[in-house]
Structures are given as structure tokens and as C-alpha cells.
N, C-alpha and C. Protein backbone atom coordinates (compact mmCIF):
# COMPACT_ATOMS: atom_id res chain seq x y z
N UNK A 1 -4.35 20.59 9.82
CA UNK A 1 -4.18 19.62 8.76
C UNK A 1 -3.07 20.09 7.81
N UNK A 2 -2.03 19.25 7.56
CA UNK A 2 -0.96 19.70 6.23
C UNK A 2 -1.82 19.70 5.13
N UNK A 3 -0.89 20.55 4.45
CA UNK A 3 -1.36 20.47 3.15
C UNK A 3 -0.71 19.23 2.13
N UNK A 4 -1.45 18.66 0.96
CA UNK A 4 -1.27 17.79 0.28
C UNK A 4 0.20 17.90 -0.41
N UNK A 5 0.78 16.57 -0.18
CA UNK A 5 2.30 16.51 -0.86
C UNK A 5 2.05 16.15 -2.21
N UNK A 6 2.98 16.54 -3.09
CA UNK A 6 2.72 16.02 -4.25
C UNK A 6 3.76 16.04 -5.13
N UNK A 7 3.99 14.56 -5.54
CA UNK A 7 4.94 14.12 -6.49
C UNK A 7 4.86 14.23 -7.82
N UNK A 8 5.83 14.33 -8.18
CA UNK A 8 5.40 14.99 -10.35
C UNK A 8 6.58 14.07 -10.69
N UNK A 9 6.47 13.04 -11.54
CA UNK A 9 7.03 12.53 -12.20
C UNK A 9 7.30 13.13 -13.90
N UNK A 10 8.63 13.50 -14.06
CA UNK A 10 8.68 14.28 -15.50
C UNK A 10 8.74 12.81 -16.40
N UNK A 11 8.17 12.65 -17.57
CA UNK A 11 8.17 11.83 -17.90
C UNK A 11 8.59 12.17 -19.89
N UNK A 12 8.67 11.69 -20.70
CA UNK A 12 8.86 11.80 -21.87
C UNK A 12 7.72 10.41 -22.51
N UNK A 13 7.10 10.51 -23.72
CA UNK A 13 6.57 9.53 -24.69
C UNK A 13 7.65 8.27 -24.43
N UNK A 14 7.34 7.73 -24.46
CA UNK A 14 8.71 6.36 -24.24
C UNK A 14 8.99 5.99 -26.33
N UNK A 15 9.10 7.09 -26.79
CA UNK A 15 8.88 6.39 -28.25
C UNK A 15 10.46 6.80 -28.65
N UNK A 16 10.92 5.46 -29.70
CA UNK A 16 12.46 4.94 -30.24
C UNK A 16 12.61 6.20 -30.82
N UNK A 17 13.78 6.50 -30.47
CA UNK A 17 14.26 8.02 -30.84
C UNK A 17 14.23 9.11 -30.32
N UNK A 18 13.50 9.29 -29.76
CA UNK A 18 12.98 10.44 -29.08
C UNK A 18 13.73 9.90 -27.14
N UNK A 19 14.08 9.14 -26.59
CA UNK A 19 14.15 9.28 -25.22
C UNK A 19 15.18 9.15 -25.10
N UNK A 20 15.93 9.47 -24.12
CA UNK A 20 17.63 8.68 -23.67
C UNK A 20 18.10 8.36 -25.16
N UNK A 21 18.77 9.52 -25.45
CA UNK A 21 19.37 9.54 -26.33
C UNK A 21 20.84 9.82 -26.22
N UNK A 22 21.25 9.89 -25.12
CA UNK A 22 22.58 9.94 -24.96
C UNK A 22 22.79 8.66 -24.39
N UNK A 23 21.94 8.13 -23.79
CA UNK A 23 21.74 6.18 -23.32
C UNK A 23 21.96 6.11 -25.14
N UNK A 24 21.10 6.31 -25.78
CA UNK A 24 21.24 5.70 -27.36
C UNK A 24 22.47 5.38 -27.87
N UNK A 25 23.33 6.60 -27.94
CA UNK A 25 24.81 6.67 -28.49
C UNK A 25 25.66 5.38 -28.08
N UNK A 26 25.62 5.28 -26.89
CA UNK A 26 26.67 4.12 -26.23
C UNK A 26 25.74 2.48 -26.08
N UNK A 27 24.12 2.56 -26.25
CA UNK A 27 24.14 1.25 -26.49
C UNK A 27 22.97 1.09 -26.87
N UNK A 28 22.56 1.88 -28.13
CA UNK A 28 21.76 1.76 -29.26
C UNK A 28 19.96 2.64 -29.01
N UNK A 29 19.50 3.12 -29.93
CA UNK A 29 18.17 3.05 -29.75
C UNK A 29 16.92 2.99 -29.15
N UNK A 30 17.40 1.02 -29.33
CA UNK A 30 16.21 -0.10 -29.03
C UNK A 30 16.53 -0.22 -27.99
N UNK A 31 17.79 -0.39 -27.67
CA UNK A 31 18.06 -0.80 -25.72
C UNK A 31 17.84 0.53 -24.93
N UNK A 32 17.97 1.77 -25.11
CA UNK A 32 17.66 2.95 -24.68
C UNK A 32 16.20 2.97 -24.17
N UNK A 33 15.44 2.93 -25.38
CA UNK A 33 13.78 2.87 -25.18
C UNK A 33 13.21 1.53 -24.17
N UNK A 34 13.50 0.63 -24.25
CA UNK A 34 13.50 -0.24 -23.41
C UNK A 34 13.72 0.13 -22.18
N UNK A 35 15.21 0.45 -22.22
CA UNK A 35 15.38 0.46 -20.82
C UNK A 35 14.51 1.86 -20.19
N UNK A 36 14.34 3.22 -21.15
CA UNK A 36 13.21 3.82 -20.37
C UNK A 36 11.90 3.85 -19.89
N UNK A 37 11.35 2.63 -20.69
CA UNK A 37 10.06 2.07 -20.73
C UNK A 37 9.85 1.35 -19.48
N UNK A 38 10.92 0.63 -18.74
CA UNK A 38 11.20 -0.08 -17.86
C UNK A 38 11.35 0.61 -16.39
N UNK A 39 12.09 1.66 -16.58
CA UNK A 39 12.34 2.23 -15.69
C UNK A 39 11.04 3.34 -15.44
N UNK A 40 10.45 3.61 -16.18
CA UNK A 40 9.49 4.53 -16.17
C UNK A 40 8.08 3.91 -15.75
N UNK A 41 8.09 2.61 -15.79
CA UNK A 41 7.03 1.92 -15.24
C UNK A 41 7.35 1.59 -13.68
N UNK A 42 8.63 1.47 -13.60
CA UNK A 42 9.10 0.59 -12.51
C UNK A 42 8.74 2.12 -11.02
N UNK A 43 9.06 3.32 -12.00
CA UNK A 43 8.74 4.24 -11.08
C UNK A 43 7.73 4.74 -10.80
N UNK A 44 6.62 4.67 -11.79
CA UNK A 44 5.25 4.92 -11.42
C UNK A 44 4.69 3.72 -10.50
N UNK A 45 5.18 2.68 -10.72
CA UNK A 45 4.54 1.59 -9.62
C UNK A 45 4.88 1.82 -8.85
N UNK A 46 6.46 1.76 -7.98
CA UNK A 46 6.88 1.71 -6.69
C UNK A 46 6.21 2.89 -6.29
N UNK A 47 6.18 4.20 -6.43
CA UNK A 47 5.74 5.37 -6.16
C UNK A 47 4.43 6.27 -6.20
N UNK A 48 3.79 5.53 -7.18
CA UNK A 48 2.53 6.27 -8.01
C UNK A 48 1.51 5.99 -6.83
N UNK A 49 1.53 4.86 -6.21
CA UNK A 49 0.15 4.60 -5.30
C UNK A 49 0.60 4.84 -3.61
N UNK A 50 1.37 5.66 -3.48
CA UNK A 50 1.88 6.22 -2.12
C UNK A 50 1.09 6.72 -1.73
N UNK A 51 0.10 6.18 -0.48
CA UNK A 51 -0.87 7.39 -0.04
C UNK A 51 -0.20 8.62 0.70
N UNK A 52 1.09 8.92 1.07
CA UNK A 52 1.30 9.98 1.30
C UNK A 52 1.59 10.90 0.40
N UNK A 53 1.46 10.86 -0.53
CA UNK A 53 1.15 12.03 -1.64
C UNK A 53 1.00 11.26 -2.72
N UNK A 54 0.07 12.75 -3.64
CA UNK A 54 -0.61 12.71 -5.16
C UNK A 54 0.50 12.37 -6.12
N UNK A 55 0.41 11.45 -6.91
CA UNK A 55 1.78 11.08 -7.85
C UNK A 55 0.78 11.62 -9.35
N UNK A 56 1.27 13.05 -10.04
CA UNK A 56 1.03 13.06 -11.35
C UNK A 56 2.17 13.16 -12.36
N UNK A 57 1.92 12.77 -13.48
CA UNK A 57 2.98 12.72 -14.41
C UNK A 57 3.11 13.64 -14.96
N UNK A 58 4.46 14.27 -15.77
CA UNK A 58 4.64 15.77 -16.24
C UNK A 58 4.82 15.22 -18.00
N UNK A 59 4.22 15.55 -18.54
CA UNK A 59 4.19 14.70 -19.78
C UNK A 59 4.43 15.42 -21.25
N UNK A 60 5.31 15.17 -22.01
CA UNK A 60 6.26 15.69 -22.88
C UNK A 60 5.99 14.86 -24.17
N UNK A 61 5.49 14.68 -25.02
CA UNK A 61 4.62 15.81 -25.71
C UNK A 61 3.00 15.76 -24.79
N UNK A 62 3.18 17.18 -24.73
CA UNK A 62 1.85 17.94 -23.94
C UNK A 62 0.22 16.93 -24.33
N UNK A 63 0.29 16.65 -25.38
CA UNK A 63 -0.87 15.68 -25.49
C UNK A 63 -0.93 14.44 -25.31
N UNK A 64 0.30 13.87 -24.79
CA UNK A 64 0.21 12.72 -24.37
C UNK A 64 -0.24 12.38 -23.09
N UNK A 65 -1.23 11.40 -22.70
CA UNK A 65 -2.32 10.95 -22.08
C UNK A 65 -1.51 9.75 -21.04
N UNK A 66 -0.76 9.31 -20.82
CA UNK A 66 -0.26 7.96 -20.01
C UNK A 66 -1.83 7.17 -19.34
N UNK A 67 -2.27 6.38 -19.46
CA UNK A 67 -3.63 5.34 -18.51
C UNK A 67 -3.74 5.53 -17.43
N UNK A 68 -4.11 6.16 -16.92
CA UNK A 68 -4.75 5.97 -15.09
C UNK A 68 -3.70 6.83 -13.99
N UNK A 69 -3.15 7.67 -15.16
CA UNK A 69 -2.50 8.70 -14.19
C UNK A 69 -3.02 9.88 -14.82
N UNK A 70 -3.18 10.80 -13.60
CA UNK A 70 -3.25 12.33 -13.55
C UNK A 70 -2.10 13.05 -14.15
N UNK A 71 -1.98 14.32 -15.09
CA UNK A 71 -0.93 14.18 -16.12
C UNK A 71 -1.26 15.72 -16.17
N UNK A 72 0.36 16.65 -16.17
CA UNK A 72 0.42 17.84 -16.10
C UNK A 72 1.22 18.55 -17.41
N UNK A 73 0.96 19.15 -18.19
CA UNK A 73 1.55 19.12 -19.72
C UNK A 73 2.97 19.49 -19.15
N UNK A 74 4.34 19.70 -19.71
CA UNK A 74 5.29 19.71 -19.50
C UNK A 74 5.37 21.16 -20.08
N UNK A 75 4.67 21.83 -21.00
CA UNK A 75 5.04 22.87 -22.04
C UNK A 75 6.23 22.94 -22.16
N UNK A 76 6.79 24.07 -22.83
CA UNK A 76 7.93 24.38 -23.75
C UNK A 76 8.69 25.08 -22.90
N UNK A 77 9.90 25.25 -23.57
CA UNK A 77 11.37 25.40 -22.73
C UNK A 77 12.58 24.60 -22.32
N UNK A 78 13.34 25.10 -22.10
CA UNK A 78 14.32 24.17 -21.54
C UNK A 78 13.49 23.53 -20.06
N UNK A 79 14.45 22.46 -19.99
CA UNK A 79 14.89 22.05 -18.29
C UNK A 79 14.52 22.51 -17.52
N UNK A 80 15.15 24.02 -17.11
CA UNK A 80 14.96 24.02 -15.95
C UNK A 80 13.00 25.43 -16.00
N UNK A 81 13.24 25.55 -17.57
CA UNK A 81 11.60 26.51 -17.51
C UNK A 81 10.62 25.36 -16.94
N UNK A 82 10.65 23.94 -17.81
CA UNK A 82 9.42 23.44 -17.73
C UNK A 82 9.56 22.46 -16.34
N UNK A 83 10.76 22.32 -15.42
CA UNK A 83 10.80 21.77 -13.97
C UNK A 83 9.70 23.08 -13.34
N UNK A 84 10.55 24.11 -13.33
CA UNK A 84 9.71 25.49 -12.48
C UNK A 84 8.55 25.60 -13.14
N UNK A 85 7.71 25.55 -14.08
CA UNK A 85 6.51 25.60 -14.26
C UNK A 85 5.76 24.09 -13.77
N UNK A 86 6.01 23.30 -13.33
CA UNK A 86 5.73 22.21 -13.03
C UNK A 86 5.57 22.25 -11.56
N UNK A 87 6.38 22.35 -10.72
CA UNK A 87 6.46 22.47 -9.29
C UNK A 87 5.53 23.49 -9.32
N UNK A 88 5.34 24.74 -9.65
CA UNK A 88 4.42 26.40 -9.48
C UNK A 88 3.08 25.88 -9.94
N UNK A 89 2.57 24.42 -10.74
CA UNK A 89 1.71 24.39 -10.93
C UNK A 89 0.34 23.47 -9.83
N UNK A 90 1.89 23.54 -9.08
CA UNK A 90 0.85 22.55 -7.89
C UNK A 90 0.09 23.73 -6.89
N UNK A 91 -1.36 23.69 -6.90
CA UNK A 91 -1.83 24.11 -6.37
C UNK A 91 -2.30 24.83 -5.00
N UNK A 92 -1.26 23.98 -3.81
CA UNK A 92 -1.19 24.09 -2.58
C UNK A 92 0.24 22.70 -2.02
N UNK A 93 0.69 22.94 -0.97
CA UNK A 93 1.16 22.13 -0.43
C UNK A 93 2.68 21.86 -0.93
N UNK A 94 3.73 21.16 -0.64
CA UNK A 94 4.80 20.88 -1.40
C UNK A 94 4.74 20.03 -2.13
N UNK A 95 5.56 19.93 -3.03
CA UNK A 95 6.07 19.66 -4.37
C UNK A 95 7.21 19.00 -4.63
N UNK A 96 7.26 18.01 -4.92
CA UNK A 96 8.86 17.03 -5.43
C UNK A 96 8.91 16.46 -6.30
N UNK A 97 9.74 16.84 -7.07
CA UNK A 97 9.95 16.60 -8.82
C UNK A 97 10.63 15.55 -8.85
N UNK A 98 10.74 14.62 -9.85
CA UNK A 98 11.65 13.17 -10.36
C UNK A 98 11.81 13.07 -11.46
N UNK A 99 12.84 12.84 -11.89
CA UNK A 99 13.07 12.16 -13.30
C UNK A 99 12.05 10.63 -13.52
N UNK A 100 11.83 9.93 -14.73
CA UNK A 100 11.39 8.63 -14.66
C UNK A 100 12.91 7.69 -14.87
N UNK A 101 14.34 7.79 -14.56
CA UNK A 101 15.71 7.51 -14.88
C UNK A 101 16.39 7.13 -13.91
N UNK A 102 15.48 7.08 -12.86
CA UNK A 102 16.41 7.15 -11.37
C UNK A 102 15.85 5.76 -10.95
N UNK A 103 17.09 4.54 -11.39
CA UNK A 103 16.50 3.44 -11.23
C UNK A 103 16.51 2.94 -9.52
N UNK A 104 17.64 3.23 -8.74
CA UNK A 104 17.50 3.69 -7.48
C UNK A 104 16.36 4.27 -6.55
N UNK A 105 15.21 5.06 -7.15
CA UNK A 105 14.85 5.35 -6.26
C UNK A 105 13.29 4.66 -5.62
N UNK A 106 13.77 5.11 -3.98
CA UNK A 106 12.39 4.20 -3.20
C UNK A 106 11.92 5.26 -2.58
N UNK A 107 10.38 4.80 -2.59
CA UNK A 107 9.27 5.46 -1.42
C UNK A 107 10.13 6.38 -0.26
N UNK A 108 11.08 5.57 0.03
CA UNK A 108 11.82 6.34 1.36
C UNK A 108 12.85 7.38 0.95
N UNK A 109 13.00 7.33 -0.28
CA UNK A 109 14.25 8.85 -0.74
C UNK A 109 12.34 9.71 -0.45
N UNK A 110 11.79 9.66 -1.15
CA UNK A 110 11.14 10.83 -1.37
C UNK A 110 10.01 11.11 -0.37
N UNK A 111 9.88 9.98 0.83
CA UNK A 111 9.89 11.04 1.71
C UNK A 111 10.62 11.53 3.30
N UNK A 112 11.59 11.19 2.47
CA UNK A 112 12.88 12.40 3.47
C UNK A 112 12.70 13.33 2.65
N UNK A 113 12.56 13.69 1.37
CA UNK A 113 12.94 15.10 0.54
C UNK A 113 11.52 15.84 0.96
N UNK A 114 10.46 15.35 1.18
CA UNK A 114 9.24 15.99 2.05
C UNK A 114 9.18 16.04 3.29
N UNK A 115 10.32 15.37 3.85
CA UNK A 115 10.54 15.68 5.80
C UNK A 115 11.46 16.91 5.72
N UNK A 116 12.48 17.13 4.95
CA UNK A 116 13.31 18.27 4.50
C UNK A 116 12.46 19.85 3.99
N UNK A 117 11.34 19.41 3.12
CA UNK A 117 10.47 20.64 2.64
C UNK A 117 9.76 20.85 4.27
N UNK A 118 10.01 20.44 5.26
CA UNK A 118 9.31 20.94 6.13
C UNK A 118 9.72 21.95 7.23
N UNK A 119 11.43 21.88 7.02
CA UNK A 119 12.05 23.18 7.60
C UNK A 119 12.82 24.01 6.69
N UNK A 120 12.95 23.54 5.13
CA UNK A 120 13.77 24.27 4.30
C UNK A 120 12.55 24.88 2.91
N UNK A 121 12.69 25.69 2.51
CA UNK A 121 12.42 25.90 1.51
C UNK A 121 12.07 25.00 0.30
N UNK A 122 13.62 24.57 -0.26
CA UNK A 122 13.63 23.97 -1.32
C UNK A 122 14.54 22.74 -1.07
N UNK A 123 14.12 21.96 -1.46
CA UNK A 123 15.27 20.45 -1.67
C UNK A 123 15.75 20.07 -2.85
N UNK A 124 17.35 19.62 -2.59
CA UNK A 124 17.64 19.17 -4.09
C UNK A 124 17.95 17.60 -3.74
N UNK A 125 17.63 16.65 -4.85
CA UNK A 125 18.65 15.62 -4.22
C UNK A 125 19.85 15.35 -5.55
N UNK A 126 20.97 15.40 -4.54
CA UNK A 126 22.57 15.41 -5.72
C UNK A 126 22.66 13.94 -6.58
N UNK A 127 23.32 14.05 -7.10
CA UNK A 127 24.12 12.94 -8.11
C UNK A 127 24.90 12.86 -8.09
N UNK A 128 25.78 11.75 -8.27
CA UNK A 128 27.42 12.02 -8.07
C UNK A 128 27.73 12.66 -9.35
N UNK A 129 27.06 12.70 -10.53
CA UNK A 129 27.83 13.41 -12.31
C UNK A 129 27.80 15.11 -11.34
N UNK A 130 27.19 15.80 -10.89
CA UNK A 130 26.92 17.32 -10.15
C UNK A 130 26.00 17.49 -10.50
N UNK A 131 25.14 16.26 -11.29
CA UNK A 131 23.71 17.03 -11.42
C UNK A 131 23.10 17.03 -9.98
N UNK A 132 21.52 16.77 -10.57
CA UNK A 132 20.61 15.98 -9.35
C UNK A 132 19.19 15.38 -10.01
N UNK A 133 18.79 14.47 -9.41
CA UNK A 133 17.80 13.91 -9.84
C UNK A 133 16.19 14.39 -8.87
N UNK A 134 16.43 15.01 -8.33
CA UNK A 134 15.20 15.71 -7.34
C UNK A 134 15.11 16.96 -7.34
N UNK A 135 14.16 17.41 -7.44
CA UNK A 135 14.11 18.79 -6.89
C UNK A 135 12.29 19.13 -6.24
N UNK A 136 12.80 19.94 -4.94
CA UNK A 136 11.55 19.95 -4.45
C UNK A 136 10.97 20.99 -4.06
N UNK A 137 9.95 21.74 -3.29
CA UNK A 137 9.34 23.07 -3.02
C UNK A 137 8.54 23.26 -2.48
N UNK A 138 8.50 24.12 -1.44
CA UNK A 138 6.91 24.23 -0.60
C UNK A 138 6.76 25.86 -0.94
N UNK A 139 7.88 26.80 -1.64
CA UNK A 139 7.22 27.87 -1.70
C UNK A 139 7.40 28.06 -3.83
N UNK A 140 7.02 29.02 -4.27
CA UNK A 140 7.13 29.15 -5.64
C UNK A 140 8.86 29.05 -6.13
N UNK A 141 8.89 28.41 -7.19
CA UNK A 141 10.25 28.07 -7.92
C UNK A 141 10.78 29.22 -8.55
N UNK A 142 11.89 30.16 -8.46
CA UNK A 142 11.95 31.07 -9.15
C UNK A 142 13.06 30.26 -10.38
N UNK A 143 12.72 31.40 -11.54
CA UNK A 143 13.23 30.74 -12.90
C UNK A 143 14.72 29.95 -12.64
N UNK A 144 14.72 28.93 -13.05
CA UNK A 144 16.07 28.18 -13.08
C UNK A 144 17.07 28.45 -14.28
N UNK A 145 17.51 29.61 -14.34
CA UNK A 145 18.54 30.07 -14.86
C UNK A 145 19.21 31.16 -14.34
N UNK A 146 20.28 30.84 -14.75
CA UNK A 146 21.31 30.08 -15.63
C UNK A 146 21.72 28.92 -15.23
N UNK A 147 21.95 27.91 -15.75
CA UNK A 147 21.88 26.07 -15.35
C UNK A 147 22.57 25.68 -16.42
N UNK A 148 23.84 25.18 -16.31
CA UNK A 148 25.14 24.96 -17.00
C UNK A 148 24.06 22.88 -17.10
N UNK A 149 22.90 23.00 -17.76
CA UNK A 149 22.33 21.63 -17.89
C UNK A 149 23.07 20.39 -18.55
N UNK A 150 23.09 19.20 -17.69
CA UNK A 150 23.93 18.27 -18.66
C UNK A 150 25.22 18.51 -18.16
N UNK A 151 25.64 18.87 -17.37
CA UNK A 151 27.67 19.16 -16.57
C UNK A 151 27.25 18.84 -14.97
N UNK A 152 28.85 19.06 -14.82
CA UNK A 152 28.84 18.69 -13.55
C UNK A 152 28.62 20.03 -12.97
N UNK A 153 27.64 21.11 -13.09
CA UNK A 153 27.93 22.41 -12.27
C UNK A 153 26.77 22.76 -12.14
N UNK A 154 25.25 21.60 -12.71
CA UNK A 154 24.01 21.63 -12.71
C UNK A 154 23.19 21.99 -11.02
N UNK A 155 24.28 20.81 -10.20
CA UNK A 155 23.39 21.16 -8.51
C UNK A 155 24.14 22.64 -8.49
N UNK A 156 24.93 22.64 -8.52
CA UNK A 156 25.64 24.08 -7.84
C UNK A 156 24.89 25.60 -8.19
N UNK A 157 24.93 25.21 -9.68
CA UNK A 157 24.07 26.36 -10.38
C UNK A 157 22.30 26.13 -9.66
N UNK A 158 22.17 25.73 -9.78
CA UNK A 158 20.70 25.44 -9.52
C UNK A 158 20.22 25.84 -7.78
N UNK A 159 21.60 25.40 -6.80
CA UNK A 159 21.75 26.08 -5.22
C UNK A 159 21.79 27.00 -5.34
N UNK A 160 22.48 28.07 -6.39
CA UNK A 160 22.56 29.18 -6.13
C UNK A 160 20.91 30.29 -6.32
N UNK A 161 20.10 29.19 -7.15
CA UNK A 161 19.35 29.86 -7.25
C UNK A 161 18.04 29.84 -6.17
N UNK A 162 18.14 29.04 -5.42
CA UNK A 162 17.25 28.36 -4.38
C UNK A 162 17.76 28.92 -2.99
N UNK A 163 17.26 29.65 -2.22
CA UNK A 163 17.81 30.70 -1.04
C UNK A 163 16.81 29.56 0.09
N UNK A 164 17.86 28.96 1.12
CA UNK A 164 17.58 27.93 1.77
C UNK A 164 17.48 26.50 1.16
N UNK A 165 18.21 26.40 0.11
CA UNK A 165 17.92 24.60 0.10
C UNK A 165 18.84 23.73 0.67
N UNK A 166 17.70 22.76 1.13
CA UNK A 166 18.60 21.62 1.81
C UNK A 166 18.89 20.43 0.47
N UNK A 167 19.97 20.04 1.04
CA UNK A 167 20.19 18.64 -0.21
C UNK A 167 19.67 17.12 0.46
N UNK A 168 19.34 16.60 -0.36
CA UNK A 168 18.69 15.16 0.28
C UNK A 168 19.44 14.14 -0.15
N UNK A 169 18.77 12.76 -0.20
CA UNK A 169 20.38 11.82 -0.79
C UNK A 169 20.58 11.75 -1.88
N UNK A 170 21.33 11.39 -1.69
CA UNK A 170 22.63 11.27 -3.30
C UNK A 170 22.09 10.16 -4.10
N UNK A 171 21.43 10.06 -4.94
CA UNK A 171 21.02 8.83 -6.25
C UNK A 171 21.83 9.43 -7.78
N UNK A 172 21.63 8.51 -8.34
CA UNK A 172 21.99 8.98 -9.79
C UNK A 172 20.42 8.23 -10.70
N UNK A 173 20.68 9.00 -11.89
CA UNK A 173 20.10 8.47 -12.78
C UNK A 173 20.74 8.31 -14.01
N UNK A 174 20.07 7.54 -15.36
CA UNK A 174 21.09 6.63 -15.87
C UNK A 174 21.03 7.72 -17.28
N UNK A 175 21.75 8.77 -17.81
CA UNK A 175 21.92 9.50 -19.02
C UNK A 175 22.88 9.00 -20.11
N UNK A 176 24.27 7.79 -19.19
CA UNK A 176 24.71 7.20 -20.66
C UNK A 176 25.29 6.15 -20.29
N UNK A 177 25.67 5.19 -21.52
CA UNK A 177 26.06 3.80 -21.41
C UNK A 177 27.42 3.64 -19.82
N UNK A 178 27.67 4.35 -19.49
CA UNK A 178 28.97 3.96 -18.24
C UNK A 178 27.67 4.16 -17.38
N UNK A 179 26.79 4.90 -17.19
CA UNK A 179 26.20 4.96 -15.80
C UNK A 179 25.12 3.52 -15.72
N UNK A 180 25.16 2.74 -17.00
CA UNK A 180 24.68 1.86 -16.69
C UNK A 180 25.43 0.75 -16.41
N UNK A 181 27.20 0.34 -16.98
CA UNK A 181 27.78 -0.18 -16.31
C UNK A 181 28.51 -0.27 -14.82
N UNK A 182 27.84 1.75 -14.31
CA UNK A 182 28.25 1.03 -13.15
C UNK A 182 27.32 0.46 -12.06
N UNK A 183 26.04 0.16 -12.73
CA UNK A 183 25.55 -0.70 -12.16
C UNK A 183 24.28 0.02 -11.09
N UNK A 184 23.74 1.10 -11.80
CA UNK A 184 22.60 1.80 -11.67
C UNK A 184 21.63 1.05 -11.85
């Protein structure tokens, strides 16, 4: 029998001010929060009731509760502390991390990035900015630093720290007003 796959959606409070705030700068606030509210639902639905794996949410501030999902505190740190404490907290089986920003993504990106955890180590999936919007694991995450976070040198830095990762497909997610004109 495999062991249980399991998806972690990182998620943030969807509250004005606090989310996509570099979405904020280029087209306000109110359209920011919206549009993460939107997208953050749109990804727990398409994804959340996958019977091939457990979908819990990684949830930022730590006491926030989301309705009818299973919910893993995010604790403190940068990026890439509270991704690696997140993936290390899954109990057994592999592990694939998501932004709630990746308006692109379907049932079928994520599980190729769990057909990939099955001969590689670790999976990333790229972005065209050099980030990535995935990251995945069937063995423990070692600390993700140093991670040039927010540049284009985020996948690269982040390969170097992952000994065997495969890359999966290429999505973006939406961090500022051009990535939404081009139609993310």
C-alpha cells in the first residue's frame, strides 16, 4: 500500500491589507483582496476534494481556522522556514506544497508533481519570473536557505538546495499588476 499523498495549500487570512500586496501597489487594495479571495477559493475547490490526496491548509495567522478544512499553523519565519516546516510536518507519505495564487492550476499539474515524487526526491514546479509555485517531498526538507525570495534566482537557489529534484510544469502565479495583464 503507498503511503498517503498530501497537499498543503499555504494560504494567508484573505483580510484588505494584509494579502497580495505587491498585487495592491499596481491595482489597489480592494481589487488585490478580491482577487485573493477568489483565487483562494477557486483552489481549495478544484483541489481540496481530490481523493488522491489529503488537501490541508497552511494558515497564516496561526489561529486562523478556514470552515471544513484541516489546517496546519504556518508559524514564524520567512518563506522558505515556514514552506520546510510545513512539508516536515506531514506525517508519512509525500508532500506538495501550493501557493493559493496560482490561478492556472489543475488536479492534473499536481498529480504529475506526485508521479515525479515517485522517482525523485524533491519536485519543484518553475515559473517563468525564476520563481516557482510548487514545491514537493517524499523525504525531509532541509532548511531553505539562502533563497534570493521574490527574484528571478528563487528556483535556482532553492535546486541547489534539494539533491535530486526534478522540475514539474511551468505555471505562474499572480504577485503583481503585469502578471495579471498577461492574462494569468
Amino acid at each position: 500500500m503507498r503511503a498517503r499523498q498530501t497537499l498543503i495549500v499555504l494560504a494567508k487570512r484573505p483580510v484588505l491589507g494584509r494579502v497580495k500586496t505587491r498585487l495592491a501597489a499596481g491595482i489597489g487594495p480592494v481589487a488585490a483582496t478580491a482577487f485573493y479571495r477568489r483565487t483562494l477559493a477557486r483552489t481549495l475547490r478544484m483541489l481540496g476534494d481530490d481523493p488522491r490526496w489529503c488537501t490541508v491548509v497552511a494558515v497564516s495567522p496561526d489561529t486562523w481556522r478556514p470552515r471544513g478544512w484541516q489546517v496546519l499553523p504556518q508559524g514564524r519565519g520567512d518563506l522558505g522556514a515556514r514552506m520546510a516546516r510545513c512539508l516536515n510536518a506531514v506525517p508519512s507519505g509525500p508532500a506538495v506544497l501550493i501557493g493559493a495564487d496560482i490561478p492556472g492550476v489543475m488536479p492534473a499539474h499536481i498529480a504529475r508533481a506526485f508521479a515525479l515524487l515517485r522517482r525523485h526526491p524533491y519536485v519543484l514546479g518553475p515559473a517563468s519570473d525564476g520563481g516557482y509555485w510548487l514545491i514537493g517531498a517524499r523525504k525531509p526538507v532541509p532548511p531553505l536557505a539562502p533563497v534570493r525570495w521574490s527574484s528571478a534566482h528563487a528556483l535556482t537557489d532553492t535546486a541547489r538546495l534539494l539533491p535530486g529534484v526534478a522540475l514539474g510544469d511551468t505555471l505562474d502565479d499572480v504577485d503583481e499588476a503585469a502578471d495579471l495583464r498577461k492574462g494569468l
